[in-house]
Protein backbone atom coordinates (compact mmCIF):
# COMPACT_ATOMS: atom_id res chain seq x y z
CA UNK A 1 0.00 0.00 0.00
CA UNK A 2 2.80 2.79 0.95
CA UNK A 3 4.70 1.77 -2.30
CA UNK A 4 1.73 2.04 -4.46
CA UNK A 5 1.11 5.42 -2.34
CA UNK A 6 4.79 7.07 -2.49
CA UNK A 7 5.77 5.45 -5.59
CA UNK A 8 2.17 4.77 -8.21
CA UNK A 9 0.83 8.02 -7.15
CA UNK A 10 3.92 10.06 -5.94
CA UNK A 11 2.57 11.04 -3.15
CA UNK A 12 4.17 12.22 -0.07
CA UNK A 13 3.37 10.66 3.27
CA UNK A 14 3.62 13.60 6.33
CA UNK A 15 0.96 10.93 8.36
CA UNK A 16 -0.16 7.29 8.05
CA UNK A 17 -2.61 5.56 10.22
CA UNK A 18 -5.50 3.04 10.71
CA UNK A 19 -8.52 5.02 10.63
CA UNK A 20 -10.89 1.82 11.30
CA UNK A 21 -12.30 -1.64 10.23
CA UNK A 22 -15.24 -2.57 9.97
CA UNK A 23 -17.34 -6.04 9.55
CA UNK A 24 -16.24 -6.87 6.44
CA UNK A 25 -12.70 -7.50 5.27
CA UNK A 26 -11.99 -4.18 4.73
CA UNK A 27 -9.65 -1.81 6.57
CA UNK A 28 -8.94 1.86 6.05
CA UNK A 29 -6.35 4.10 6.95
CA UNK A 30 -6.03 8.01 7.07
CA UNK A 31 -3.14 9.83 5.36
CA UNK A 32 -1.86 12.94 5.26
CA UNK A 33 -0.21 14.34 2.15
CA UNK A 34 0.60 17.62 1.08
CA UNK A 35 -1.45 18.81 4.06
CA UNK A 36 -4.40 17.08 2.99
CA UNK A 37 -6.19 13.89 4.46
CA UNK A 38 -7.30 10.91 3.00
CA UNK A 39 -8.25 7.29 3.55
CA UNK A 40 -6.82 4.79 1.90
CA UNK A 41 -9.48 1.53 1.32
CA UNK A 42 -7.77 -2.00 1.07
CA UNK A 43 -10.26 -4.59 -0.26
CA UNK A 44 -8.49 -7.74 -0.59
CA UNK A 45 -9.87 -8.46 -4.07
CA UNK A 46 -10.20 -11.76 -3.68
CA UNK A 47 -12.98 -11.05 -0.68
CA UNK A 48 -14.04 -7.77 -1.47
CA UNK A 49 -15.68 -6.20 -4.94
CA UNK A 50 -14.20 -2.70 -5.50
CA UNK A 51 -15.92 -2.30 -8.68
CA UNK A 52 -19.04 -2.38 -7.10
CA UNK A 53 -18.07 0.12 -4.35
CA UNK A 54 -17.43 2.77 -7.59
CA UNK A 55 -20.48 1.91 -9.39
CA UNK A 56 -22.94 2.62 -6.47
CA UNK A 57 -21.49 5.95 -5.34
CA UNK A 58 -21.36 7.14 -9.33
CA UNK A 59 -25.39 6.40 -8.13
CA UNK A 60 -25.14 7.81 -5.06
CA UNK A 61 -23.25 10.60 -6.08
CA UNK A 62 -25.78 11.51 -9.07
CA UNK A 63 -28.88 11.53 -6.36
CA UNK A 64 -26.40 14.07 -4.62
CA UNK A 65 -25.63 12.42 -1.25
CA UNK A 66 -22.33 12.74 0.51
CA UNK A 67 -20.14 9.92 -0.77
CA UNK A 68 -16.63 10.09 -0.44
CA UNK A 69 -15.22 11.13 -3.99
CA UNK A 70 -12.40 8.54 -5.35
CA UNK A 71 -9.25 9.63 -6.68
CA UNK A 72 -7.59 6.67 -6.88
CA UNK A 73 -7.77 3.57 -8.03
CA UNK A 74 -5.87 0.04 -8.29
CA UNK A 75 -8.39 -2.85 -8.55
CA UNK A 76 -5.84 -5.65 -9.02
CA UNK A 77 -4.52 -4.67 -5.37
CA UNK A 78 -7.81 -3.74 -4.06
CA UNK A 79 -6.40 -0.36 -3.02
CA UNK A 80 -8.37 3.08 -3.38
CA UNK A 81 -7.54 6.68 -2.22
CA UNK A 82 -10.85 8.41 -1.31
CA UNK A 83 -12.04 11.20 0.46
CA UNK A 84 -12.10 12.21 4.14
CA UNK A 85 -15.29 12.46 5.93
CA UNK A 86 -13.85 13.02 8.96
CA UNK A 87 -13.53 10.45 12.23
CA UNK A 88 -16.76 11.73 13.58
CA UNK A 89 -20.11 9.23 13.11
CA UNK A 90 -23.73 10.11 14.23
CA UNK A 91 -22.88 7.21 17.01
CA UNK A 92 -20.34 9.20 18.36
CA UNK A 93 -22.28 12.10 19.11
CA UNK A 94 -25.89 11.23 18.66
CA UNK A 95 -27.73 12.71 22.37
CA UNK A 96 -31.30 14.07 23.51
CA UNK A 97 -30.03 17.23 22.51
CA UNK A 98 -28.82 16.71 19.21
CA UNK A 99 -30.96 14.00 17.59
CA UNK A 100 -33.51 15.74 15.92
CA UNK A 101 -31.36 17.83 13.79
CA UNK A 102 -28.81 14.35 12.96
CA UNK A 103 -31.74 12.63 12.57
CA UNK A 104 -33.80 15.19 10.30
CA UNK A 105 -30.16 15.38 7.78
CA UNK A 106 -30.46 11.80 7.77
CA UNK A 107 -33.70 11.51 6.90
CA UNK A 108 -33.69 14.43 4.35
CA UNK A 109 -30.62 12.74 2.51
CA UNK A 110 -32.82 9.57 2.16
CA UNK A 111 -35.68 11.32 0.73
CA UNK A 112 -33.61 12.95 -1.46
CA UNK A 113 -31.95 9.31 -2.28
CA UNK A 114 -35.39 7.95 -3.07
CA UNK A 115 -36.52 10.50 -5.13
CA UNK A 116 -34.03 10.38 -7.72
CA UNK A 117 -34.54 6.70 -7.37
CA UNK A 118 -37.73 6.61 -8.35
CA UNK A 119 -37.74 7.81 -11.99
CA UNK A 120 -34.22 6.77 -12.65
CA UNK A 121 -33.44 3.03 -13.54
CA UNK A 122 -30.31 1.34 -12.10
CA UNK A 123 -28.88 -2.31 -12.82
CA UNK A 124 -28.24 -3.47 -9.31
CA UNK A 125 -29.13 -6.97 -7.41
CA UNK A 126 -33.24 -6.85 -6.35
CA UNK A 127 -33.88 -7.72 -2.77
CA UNK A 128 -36.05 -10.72 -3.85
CA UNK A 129 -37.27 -14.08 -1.93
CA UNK A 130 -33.99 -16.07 -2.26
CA UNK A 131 -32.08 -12.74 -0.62
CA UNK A 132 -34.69 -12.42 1.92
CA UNK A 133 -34.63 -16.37 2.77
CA UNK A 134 -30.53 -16.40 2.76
CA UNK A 135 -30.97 -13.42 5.39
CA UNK A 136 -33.41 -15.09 7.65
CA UNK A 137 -31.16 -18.62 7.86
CA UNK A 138 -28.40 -16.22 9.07
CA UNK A 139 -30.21 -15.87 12.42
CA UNK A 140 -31.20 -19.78 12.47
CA UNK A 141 -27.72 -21.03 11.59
CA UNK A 142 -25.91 -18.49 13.59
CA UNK A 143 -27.28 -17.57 16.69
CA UNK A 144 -29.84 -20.72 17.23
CA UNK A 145 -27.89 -23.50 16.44
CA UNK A 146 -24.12 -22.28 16.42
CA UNK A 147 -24.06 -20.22 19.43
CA UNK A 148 -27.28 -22.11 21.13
CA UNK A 149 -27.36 -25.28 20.05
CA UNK A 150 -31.21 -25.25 19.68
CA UNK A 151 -33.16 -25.66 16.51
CA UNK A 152 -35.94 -23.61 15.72
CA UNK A 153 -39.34 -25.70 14.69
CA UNK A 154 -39.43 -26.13 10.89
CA UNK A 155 -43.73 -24.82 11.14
CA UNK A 156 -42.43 -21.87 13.27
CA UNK A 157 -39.59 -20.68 11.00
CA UNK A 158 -42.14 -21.15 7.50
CA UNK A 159 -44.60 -19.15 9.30
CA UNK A 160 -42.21 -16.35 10.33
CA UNK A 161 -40.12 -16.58 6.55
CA UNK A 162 -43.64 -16.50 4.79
CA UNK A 163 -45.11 -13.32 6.82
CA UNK A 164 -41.74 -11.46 6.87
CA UNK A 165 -40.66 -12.23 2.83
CA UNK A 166 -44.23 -11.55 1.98
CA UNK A 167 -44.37 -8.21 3.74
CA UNK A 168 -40.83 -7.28 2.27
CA UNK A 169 -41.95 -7.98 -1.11
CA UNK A 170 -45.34 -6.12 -0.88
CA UNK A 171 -43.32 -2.70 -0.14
CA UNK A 172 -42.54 -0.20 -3.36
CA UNK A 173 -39.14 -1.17 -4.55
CA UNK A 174 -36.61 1.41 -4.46
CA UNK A 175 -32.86 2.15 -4.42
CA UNK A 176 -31.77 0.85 -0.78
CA UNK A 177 -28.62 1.53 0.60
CA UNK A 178 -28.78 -2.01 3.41
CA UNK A 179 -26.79 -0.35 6.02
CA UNK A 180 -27.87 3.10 6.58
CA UNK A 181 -27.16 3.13 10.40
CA UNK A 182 -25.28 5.88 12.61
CA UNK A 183 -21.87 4.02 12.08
CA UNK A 184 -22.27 4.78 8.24
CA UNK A 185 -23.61 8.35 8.34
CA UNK A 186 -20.55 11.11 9.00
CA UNK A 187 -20.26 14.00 10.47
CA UNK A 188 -19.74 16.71 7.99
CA UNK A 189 -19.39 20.52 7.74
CA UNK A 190 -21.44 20.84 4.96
CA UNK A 191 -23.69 18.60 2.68
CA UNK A 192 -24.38 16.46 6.00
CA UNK A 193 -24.69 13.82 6.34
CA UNK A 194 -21.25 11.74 5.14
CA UNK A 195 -22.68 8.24 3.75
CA UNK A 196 -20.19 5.23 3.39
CA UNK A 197 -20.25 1.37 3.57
CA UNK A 198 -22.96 1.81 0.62
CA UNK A 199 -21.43 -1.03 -2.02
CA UNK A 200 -24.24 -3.50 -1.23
CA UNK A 201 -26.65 -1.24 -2.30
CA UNK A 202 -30.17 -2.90 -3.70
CA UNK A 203 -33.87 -2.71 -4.90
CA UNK A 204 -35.80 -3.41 -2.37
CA UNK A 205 -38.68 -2.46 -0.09
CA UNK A 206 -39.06 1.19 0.97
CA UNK A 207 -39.13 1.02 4.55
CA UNK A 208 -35.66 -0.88 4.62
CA UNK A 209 -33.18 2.20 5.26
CA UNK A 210 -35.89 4.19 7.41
CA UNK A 211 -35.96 0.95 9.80
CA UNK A 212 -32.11 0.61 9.82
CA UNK A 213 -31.71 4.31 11.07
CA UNK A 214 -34.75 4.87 13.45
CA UNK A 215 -34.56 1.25 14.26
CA UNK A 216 -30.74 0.79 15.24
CA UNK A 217 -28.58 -1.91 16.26
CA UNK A 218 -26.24 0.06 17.82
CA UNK A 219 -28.26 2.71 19.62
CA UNK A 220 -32.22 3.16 20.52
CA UNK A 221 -34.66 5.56 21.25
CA UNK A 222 -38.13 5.81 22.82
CA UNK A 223 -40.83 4.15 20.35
CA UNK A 224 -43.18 7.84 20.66
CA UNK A 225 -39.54 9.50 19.29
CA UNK A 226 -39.16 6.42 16.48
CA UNK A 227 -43.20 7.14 15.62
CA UNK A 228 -42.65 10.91 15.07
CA UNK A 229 -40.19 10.63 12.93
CA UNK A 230 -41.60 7.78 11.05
CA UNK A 231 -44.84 9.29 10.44
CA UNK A 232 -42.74 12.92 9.07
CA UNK A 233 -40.94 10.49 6.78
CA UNK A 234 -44.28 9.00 5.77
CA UNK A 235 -45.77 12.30 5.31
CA UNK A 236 -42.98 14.13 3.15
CA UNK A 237 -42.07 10.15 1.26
CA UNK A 238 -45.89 10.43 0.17
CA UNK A 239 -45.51 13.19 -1.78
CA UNK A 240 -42.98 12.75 -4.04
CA UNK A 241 -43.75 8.71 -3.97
CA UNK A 242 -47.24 8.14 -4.61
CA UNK A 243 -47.44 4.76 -3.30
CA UNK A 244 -50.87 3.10 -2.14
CA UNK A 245 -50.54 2.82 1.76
CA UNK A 246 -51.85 4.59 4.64
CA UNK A 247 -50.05 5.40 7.88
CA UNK A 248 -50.70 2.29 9.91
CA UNK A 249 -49.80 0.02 6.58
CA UNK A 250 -46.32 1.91 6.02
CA UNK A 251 -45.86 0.91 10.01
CA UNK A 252 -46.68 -2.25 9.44
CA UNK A 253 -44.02 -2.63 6.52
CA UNK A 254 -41.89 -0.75 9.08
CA UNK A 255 -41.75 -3.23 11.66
CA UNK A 256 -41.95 -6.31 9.73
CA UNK A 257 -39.00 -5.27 7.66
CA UNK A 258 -37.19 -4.29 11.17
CA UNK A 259 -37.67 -7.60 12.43
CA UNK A 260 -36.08 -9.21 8.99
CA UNK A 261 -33.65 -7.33 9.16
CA UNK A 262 -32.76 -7.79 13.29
CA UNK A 263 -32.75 -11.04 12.88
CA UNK A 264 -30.24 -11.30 10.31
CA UNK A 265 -27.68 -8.66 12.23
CA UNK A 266 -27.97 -10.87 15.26
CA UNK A 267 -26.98 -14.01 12.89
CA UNK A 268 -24.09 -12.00 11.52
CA UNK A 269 -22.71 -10.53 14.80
CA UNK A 270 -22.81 -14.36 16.27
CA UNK A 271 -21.15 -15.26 12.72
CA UNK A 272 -18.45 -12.26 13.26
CA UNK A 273 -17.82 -13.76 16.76
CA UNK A 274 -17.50 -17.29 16.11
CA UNK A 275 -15.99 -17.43 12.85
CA UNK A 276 -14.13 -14.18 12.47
CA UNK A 277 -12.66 -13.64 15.95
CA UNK A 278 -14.64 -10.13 16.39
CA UNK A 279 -16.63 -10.71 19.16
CA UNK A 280 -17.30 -6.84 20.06
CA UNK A 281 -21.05 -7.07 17.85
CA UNK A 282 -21.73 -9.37 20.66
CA UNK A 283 -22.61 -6.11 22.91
CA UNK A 284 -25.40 -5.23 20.14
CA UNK A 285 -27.23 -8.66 20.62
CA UNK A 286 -29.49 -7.48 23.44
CA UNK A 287 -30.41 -4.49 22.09
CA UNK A 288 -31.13 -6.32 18.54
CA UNK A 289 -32.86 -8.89 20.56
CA UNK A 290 -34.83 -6.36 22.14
CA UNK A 291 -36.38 -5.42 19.09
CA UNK A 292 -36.92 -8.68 17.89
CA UNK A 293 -39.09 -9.40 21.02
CA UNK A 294 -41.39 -5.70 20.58
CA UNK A 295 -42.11 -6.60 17.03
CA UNK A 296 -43.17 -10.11 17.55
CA UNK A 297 -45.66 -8.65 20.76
CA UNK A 298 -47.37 -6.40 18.08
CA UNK A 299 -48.77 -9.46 15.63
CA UNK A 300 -50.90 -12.13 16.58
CA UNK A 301 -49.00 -13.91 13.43
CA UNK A 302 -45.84 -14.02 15.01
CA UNK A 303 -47.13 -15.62 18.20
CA UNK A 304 -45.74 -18.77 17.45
CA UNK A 305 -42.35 -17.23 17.08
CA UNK A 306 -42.61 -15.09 20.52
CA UNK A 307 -43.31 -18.28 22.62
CA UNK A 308 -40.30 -20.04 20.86
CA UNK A 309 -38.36 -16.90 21.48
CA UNK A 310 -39.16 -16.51 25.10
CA UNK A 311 -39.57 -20.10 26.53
CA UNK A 312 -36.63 -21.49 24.36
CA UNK A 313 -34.29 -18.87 23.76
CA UNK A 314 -33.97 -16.73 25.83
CA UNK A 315 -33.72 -18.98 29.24
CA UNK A 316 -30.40 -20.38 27.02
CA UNK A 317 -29.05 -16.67 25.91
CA UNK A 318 -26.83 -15.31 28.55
CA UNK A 319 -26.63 -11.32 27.99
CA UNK A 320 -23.09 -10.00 28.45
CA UNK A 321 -23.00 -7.99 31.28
């Protein structure tokens, strides 16, 4: 990396250092050259698809949200020089105090992301059944039998794949970014807020990014909070997005696609722990689980799954302390 740096893009090094990894195999480092900063990606490209990473913030970029631009290239080496968005995510500073305005940014940069979405046609992977199904197992595999050794009832699991994948599939399709959460979404001086960790980007259902950011893995608020800002988002998504659905309806989608999508972050951070040595997403379990358990109280149709849930699993979960 520092020869293809100093020596491919003759640049000169005043600073070097990790800036942070993440859940995938990717690291990233800031620089400093020529008193500027940057961070240098590396994408082992035998694990990680850099192409895709520059086709979906070309997207990005056109709906104008805050991607970091990329200078540089090497796709062989999996290496890419792109721009600082500073150290600073909404999880680092998110409080009472300030979440309206992070939140209303947020928000306002995914409106603005579905808009342009929705007359323009993209060629990227559609969140469809299989996706949806492949998701699901990640919590069954994962957390159930891996980390609990318990199986979940094959009647309970078709019942709870059927409603959820149904529900998913129901939803307008539009441009989804899969992991629009306050550990992606910068702090920036201007053009807030900084988006990253978008290269999975899909079409899927609309409530999918709304539910990742109001309903967090890594950080929660009260539900009359989450409900305000839903139904604002509703409000202001309705007209520009004509969709058929009334209030309680887009909820519904809301929480059903929560709950897919919970379950398959509490798969991954069991998968992270057991199989990749990065056991610090086992903190986020409870508060994943958490939501897990106040979706499945709201549905008589996931009844099934709440008793399984609560007489099975969680007597065998012990929650870090």
């Amino acid at each position: 990396m520092l020869n293809w740096l100093e020596n491919d893009l003759s640049l000169t090094l005043d600073e070097f250092g990790p800036a942070s990894n993440d859940a995938s195999f990717r690291r990233y480092f800031r620089i400093s050259a020529s008193k500027k900063s940057f961070i240098v990606m590396d994408a082992p490209p035998d694990k990680e698809n850099t192409a895709n990473f520059i086709k979906i913030a070309g997207l990005m970029r056109k709906a104008s949200i805050h991607v970091p631009e990329i200078f540089e290239n090497n796709h062989a080496l999996g290496f890419m020089l792109l721009e600082d968005l500073g150290s600073t995510s909404f999880l680092d500073i998110l409080s009472e105090e300030n979440v309206d305005a992070l939140y209303g940014q947020a928000l306002d940069s995914l409106l603005r992301q579905q808009t342009y979405f929705m007359n323009t046609a993209v060629d990227i992977p559609h969140y469809d059944q299989p996706l949806l199904s492949r998701e699901l197992a990640i919590f069954d595999e994962w957390f159930l039998q891996k980390l609990l050794n318990i199986a979940i009832p094959g009647k309970i699991r078709s019942d709870r794949d059927e409603l959820l994948i149904d529900s998913a599939l129901t939803q307008p399709v539009t441009f989804v970014h899969r992991d629009y959460h306050s550990r992606n979404l910068m702090v920036t001086e201007v053009n807030g807020p900084g988006v990253i960790d978008f290269q999975d980007a899909v079409l899927g259902p609309i409530t999918y990014d709304a539910v990742s950011l109001l309903k967090d893995c890594y950080i929660s608020w009260p539900e009359t909070a989450v409900d305000s800002w839903l139904k604002n988002y509703f409000q202001q998504l309705k007209q520009v997005h004509p969709f058929e659905a009334d209030y309680p309806q887009f909820q519904r989608w809301f929480n059903l696609m929560g709950l897919q999508r919970h379950l398959k972050a509490i798969g991954i951070f069991c998968r992270l722990h057991l199989r990749d040595n990065k056991s610090g997403y086992l903190a986020d379990i409870p508060r994943t689980l958490d939501h897990v358990i106040s979706v499945c109280r709201l549905y008589p149709e996931l009844s099934g799954f709440l008793d399984f849930l609560t007489q099975a699993v969680l007597p065998l979960y012990e929650r870090p302390a």
